[in-house]
N, C-alpha and C. Protein backbone atom coordinates (compact mmCIF):
# COMPACT_ATOMS: atom_id res chain seq x y z
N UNK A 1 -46.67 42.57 69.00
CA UNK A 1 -47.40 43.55 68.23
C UNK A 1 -48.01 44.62 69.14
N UNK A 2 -48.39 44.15 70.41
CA UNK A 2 -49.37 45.51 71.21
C UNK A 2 -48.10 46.05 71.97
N UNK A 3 -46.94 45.58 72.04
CA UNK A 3 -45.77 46.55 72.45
C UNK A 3 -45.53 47.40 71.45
N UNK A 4 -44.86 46.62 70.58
CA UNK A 4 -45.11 48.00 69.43
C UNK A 4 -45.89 49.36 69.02
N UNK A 5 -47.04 48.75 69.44
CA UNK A 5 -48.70 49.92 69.04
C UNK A 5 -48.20 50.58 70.34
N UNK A 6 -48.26 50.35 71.75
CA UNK A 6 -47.75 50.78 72.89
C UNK A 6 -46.69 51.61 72.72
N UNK A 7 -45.88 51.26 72.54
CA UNK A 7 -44.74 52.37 72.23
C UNK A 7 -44.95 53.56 71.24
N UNK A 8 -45.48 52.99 70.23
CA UNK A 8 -46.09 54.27 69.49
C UNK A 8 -46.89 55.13 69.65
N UNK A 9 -48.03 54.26 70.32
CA UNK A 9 -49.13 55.28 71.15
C UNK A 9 -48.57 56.71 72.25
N UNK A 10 -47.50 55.87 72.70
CA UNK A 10 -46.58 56.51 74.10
C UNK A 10 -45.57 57.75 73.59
N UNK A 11 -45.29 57.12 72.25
CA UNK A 11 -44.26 58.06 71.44
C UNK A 11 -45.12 59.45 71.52
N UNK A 12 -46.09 59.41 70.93
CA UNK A 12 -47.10 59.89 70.09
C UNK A 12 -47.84 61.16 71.55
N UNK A 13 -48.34 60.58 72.34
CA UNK A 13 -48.46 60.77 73.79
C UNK A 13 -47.63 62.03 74.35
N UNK A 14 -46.30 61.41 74.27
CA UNK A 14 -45.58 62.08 75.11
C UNK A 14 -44.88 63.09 74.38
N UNK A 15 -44.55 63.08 73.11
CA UNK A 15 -44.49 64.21 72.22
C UNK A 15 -45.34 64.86 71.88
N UNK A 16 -46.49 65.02 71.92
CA UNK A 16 -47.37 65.82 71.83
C UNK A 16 -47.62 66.70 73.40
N UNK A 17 -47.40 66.09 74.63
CA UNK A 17 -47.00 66.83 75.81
C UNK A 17 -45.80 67.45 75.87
N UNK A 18 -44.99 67.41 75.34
CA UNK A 18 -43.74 67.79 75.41
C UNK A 18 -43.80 69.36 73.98
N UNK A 19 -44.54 68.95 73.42
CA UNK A 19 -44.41 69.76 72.37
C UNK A 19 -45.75 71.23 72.92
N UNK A 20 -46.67 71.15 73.78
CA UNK A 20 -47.41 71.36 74.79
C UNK A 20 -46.42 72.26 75.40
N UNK A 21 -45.87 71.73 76.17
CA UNK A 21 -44.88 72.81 76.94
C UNK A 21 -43.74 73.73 76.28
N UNK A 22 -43.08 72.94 75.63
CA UNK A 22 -41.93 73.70 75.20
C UNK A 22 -42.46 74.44 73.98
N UNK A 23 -43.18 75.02 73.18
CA UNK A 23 -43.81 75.80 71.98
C UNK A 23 -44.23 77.23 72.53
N UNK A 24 -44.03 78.32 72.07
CA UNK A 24 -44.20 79.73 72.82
C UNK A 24 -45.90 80.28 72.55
N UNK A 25 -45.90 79.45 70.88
CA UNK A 25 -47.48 79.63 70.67
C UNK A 25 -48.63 79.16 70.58
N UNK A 26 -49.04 79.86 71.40
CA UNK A 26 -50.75 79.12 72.28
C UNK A 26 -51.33 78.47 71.54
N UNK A 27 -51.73 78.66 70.04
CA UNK A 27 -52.28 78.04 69.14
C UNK A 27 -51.51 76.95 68.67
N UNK A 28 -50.38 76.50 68.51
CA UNK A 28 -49.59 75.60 68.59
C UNK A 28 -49.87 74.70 69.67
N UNK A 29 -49.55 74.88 71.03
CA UNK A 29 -50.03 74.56 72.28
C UNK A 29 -51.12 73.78 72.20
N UNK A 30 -52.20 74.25 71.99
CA UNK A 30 -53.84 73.38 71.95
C UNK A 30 -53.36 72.20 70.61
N UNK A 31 -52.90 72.33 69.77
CA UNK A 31 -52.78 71.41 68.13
C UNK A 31 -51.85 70.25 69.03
N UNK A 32 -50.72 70.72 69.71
CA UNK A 32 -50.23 69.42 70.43
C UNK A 32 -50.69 69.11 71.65
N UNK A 33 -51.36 69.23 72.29
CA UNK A 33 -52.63 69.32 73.20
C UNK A 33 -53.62 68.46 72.44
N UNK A 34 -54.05 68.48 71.57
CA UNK A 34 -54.86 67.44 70.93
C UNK A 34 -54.36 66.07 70.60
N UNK A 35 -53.01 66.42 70.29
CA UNK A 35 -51.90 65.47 69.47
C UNK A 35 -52.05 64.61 70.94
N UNK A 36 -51.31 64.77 71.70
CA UNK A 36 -51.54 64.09 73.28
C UNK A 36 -52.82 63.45 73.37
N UNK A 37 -53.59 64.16 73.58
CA UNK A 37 -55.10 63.47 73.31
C UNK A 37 -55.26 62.35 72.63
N UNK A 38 -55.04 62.72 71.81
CA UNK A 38 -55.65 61.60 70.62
C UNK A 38 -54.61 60.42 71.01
N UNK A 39 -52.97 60.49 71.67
CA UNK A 39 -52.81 59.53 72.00
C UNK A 39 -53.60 58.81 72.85
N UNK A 40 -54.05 59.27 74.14
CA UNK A 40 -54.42 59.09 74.98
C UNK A 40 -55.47 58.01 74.58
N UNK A 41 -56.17 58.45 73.66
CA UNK A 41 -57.14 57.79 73.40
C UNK A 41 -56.57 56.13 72.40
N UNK A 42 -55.82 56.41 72.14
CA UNK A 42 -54.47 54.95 71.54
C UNK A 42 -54.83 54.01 72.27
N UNK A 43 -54.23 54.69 73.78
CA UNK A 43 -53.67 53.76 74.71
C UNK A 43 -55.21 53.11 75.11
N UNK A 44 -56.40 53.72 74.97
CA UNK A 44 -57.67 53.05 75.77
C UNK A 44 -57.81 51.99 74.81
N UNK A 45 -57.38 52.10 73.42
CA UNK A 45 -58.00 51.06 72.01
C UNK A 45 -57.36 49.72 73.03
N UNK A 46 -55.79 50.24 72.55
CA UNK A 46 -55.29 49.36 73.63
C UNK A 46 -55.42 48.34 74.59
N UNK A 47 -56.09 49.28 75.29
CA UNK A 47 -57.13 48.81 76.85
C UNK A 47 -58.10 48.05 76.27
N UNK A 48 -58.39 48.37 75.42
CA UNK A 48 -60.03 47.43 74.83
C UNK A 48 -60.84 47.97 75.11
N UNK A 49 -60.80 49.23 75.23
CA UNK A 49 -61.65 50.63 76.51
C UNK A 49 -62.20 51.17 74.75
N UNK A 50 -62.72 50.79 73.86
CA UNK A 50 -63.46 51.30 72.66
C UNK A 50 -64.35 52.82 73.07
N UNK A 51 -64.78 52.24 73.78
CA UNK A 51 -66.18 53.57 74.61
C UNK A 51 -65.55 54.90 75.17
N UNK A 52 -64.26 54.48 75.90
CA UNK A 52 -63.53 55.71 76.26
C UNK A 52 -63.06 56.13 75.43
N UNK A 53 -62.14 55.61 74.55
CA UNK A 53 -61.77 56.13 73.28
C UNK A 53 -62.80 57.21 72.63
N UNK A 54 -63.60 56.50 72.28
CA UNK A 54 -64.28 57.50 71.77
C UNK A 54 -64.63 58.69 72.39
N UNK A 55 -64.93 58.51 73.07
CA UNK A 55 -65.67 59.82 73.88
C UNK A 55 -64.25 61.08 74.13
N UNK A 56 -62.84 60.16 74.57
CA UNK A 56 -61.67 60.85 74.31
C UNK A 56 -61.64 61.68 72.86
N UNK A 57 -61.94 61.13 71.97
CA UNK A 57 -62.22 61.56 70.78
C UNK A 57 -63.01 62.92 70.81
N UNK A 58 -64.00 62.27 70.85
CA UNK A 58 -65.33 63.24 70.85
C UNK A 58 -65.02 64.49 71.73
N UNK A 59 -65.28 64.16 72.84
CA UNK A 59 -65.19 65.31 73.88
C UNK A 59 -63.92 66.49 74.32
N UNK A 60 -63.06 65.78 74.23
CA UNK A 60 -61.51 66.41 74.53
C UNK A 60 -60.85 66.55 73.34
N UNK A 61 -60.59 65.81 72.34
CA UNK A 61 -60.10 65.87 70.74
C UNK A 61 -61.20 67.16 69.94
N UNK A 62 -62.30 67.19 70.02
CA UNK A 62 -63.34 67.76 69.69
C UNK A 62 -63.44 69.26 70.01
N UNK A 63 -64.36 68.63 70.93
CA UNK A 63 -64.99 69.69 71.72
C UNK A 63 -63.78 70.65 72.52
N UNK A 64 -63.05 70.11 73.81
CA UNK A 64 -62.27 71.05 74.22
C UNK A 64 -61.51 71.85 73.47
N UNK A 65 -60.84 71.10 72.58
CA UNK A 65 -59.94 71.93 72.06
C UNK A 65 -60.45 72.94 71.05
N UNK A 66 -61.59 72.87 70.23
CA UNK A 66 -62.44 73.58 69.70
C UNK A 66 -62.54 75.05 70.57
N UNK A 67 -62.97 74.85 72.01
CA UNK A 67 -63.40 75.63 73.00
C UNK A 67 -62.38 76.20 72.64
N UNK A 68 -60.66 75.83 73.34
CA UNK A 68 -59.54 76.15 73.78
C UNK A 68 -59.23 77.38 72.26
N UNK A 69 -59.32 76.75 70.97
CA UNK A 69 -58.21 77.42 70.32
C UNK A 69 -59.69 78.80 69.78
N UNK A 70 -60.73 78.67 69.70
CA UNK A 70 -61.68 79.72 69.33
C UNK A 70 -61.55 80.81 70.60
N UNK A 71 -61.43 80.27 71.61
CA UNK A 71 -60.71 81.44 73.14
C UNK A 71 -59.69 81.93 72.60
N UNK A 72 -58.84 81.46 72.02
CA UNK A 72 -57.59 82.13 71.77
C UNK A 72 -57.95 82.98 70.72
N UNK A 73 -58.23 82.27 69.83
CA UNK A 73 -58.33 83.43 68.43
C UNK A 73 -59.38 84.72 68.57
N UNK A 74 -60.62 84.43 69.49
CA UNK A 74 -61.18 85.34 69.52
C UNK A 74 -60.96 86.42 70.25
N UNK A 75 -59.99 86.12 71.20
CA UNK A 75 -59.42 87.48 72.27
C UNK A 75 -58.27 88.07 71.76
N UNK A 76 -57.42 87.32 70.98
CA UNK A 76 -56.54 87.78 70.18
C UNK A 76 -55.61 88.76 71.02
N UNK A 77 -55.55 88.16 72.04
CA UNK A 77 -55.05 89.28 73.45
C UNK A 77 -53.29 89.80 72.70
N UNK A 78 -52.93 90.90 73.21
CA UNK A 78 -51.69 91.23 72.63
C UNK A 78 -50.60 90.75 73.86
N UNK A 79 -51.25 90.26 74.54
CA UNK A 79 -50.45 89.49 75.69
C UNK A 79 -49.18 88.30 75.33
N UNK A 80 -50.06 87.49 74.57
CA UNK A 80 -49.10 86.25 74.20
C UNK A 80 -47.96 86.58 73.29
N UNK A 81 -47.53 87.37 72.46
CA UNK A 81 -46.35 87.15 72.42
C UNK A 81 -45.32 87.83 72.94
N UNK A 82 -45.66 88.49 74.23
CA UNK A 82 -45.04 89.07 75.45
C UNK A 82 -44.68 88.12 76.32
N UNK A 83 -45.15 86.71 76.47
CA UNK A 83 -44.59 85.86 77.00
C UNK A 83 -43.62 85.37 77.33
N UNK A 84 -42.57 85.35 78.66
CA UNK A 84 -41.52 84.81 78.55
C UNK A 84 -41.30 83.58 79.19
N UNK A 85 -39.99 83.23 79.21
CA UNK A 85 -40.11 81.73 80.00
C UNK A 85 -40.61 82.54 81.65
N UNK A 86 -41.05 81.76 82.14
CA UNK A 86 -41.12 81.03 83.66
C UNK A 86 -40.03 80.70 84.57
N UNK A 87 -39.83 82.04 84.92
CA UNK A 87 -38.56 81.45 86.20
C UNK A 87 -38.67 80.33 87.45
N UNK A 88 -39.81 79.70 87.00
CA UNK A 88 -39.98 78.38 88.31
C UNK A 88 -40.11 77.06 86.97
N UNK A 89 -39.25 77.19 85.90
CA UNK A 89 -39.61 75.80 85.26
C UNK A 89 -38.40 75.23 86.08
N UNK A 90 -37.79 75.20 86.69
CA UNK A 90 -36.56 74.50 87.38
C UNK A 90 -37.45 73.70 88.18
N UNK A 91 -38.22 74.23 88.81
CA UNK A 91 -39.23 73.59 90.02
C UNK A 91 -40.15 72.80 89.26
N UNK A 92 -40.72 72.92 88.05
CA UNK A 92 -41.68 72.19 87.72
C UNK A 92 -41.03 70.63 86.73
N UNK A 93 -39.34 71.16 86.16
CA UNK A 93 -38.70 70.11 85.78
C UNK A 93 -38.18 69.10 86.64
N UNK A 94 -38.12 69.23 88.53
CA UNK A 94 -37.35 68.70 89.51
C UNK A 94 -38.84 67.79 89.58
N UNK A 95 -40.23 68.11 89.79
CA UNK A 95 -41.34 67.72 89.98
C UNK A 95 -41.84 66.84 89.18
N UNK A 96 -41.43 67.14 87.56
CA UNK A 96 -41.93 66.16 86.38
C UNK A 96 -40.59 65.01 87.05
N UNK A 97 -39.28 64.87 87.51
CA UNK A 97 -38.79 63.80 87.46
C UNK A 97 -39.16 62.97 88.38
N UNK A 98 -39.50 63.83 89.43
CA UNK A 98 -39.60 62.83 90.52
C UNK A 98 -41.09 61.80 90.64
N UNK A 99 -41.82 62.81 89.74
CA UNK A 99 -43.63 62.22 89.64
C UNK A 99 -42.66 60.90 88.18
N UNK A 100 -41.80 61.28 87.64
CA UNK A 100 -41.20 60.21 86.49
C UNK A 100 -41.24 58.90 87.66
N UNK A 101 -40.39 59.01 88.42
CA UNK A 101 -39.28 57.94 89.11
C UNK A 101 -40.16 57.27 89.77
N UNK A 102 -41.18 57.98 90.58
CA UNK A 102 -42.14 57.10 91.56
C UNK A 102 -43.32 56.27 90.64
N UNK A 103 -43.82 56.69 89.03
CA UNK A 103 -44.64 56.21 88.31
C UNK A 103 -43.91 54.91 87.85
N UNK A 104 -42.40 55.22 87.43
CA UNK A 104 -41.93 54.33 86.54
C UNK A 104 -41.79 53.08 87.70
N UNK A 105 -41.13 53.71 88.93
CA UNK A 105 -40.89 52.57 90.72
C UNK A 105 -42.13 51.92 90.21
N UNK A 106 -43.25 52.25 90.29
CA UNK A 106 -44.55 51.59 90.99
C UNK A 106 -44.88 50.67 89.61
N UNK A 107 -44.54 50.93 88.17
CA UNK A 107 -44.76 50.67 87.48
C UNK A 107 -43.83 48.98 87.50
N UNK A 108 -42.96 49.24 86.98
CA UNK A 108 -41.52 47.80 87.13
C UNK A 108 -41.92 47.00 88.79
N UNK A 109 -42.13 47.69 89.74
CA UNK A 109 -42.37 46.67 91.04
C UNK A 109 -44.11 46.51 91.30
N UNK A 110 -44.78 46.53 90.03
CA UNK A 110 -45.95 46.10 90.41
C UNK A 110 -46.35 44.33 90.83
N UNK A 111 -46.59 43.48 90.57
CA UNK A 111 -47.00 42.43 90.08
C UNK A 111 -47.45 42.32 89.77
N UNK A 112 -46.84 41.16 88.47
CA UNK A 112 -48.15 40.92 87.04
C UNK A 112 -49.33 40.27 87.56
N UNK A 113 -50.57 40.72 87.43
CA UNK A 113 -51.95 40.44 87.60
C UNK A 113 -51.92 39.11 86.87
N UNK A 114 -51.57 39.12 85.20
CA UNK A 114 -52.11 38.12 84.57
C UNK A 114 -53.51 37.67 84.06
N UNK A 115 -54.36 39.28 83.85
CA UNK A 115 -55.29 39.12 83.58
C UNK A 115 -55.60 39.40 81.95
N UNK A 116 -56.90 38.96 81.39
CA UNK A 116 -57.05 39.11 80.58
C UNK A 116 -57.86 40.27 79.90
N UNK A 117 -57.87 40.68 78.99
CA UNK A 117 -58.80 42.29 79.27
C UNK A 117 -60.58 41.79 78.90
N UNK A 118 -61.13 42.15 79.56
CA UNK A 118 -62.20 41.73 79.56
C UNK A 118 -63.55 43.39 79.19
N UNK A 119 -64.58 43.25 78.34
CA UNK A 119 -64.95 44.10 77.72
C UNK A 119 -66.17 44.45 79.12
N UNK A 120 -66.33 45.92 79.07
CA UNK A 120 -66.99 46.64 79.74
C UNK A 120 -69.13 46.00 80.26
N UNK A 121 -69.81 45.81 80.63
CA UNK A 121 -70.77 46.23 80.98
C UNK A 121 -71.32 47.43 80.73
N UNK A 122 -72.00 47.41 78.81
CA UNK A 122 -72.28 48.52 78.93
C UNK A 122 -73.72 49.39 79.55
N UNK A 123 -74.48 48.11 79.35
CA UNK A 123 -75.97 48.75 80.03
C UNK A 123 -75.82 49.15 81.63
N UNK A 124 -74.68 48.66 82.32
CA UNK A 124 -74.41 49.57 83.63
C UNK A 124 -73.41 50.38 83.49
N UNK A 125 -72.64 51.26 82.07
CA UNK A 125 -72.01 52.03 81.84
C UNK A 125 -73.29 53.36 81.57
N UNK A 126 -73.92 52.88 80.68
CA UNK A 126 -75.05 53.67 79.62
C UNK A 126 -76.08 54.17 81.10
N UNK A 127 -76.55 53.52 82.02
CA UNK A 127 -77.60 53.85 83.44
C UNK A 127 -76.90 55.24 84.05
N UNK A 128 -75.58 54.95 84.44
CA UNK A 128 -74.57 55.70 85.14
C UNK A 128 -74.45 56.72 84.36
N UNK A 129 -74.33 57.23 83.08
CA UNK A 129 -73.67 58.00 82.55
C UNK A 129 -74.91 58.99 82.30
N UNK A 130 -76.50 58.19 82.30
CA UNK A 130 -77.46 59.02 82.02
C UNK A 130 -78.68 59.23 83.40
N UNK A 131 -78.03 58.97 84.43
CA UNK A 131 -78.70 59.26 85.92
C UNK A 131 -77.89 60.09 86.76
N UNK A 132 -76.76 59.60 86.73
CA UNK A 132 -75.22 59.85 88.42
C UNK A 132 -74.81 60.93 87.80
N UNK A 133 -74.22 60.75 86.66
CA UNK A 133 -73.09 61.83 85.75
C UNK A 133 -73.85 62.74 84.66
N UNK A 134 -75.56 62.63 84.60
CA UNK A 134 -76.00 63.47 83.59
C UNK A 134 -75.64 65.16 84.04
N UNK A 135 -75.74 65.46 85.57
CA UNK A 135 -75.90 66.51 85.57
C UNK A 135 -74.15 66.94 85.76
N UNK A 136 -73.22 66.10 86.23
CA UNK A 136 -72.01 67.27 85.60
C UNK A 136 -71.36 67.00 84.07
N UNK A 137 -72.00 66.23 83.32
CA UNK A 137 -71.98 66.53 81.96
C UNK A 137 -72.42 67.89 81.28
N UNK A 138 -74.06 68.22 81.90
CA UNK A 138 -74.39 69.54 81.57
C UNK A 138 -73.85 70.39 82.57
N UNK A 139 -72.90 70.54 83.38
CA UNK A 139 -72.65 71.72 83.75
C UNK A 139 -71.13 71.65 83.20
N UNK A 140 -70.62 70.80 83.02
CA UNK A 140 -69.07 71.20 81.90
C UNK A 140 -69.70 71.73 80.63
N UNK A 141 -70.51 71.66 80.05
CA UNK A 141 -71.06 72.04 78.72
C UNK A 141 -71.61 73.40 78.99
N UNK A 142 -71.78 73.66 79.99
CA UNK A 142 -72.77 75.17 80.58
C UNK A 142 -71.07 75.90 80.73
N UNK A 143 -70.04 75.42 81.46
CA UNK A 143 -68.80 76.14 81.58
C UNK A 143 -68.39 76.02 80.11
N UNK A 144 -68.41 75.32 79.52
CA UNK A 144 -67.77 75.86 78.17
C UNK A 144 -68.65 76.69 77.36
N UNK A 145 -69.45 76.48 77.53
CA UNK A 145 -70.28 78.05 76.90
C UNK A 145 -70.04 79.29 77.20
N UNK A 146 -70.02 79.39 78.66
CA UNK A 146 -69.87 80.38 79.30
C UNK A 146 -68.28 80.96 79.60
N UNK A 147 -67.32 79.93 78.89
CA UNK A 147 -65.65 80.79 78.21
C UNK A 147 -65.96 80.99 76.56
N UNK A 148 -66.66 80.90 76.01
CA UNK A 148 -66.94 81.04 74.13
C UNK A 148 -67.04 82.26 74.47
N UNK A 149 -68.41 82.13 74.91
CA UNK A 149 -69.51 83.56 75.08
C UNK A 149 -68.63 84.84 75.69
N UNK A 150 -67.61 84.44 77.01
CA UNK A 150 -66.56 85.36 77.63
C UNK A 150 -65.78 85.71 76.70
N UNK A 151 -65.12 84.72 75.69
CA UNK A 151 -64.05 85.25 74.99
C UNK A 151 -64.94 85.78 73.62
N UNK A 152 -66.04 85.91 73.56
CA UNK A 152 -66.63 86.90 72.13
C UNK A 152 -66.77 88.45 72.99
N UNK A 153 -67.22 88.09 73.94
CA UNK A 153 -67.30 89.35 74.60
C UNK A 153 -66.14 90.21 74.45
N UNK A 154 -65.49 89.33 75.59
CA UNK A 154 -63.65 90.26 75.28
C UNK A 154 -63.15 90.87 74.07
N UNK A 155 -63.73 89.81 73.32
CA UNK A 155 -63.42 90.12 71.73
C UNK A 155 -63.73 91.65 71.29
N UNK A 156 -64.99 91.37 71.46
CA UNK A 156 -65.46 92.82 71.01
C UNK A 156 -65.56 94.13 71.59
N UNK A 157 -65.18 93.92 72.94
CA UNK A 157 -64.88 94.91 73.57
C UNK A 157 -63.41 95.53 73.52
N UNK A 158 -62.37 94.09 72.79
CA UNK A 158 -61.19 94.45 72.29
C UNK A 158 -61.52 95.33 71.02
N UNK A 159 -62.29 95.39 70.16
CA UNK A 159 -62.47 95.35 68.79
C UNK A 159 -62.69 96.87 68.67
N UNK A 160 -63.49 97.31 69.69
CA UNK A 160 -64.23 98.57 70.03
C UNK A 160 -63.11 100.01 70.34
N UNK A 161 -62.47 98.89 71.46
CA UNK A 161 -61.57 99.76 72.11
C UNK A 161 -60.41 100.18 70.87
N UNK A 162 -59.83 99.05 69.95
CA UNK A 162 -58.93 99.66 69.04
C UNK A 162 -59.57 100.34 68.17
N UNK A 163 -60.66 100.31 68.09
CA UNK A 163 -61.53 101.11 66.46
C UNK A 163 -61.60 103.12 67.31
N UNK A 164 -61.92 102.58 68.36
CA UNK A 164 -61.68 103.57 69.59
C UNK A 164 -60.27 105.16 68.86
N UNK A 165 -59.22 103.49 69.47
CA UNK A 165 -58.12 104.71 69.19
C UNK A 165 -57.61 104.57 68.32
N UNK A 166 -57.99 104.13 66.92
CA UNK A 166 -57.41 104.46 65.74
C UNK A 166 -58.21 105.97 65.17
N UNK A 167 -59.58 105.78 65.36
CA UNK A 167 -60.28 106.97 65.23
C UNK A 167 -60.13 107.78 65.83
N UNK A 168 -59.56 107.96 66.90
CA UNK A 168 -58.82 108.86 67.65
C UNK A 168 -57.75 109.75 66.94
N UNK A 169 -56.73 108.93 66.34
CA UNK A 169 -55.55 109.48 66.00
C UNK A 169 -55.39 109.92 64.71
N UNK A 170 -56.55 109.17 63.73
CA UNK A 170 -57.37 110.05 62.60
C UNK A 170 -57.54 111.55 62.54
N UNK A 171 -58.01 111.55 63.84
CA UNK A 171 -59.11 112.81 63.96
C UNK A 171 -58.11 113.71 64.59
N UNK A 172 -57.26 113.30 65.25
CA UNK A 172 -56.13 114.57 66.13
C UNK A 172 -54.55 114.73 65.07
């Protein structure tokens, strides 16, 4: 049964990365970008990792991608569908195989541990997360403010500039 969920999780995972790369539109991009995610977060249930899960949820399912696709829509840049392929995906497809071959090597010639999954320590999860790691929690939350706030800006300085020269060509 957890091979099964495994494989699906992985299905799920890796088509949503795959669908990530190969899609031309950005807003598409982030939706399977989440899709990945949310596997990701499968595989921790999996793990018995409940706490990561969630927070996979929360934070990256959530929040980033929230960030990611309101950047996009609000710059509305006329850039993206000028996009073409990438004349170095040859280099980055030779790189995805070989990072394949050495994960999958290390994976098949590991040795089985034989352990059992055993559930977290959370009152020395909960200390750590609100002493060691409080302060780059608030400064990822200070950087994602500070791309919202960039891309409203852009926005409206896009907004300006076309109101700009439509009234322009009104008037001449």
């Amino acid at each position: 049964m957890q091979l099964a969920l495994f494989v699906i999780v992985a299905i799920l995972t890796l088509g949503g990365a795959l669908g990530v790369v190969a899609t031309r539109n950005v807003v598409h991009a982030a939706l399977f970008l989440l899709l990945s995610l949310l596997g990701a977060a499968g595989v921790y249930l999996l793990l018995f990792a409940e706490f990561l899960a969630l927070v996979q949820v929360l934070i990256y399912g959530g929040a980033v991608i929230i960030v990611v696709l309101f950047a996009v829509m609000l710059t509305r840049s006329s850039e993206y569908p000028s996009i073409t392929d990438n004349r170095q995906w040859p280099l980055g497809l030779v790189t995805a195989a070989v990072l394949s071959c050495v994960l999958g090597a290390a994976f098949w010639l590991a040795p089985d541990l034989g352990t059992e999954p055993q559930a977290p320590a959370f009152t020395g999860l909960a200390a750590s997360l609100f002493t060691k790691w409080a302060l780059p929690f608030e400064i990822a939350s200070l950087v994602l403010l500070v791309a919202l706030i960039g891309a409203i800006i852009i926005a409206r300085a896009q907004d300006s500039t076309t109101r700009d020269n439509y009234s322009g060509e009104r008037e001449g």
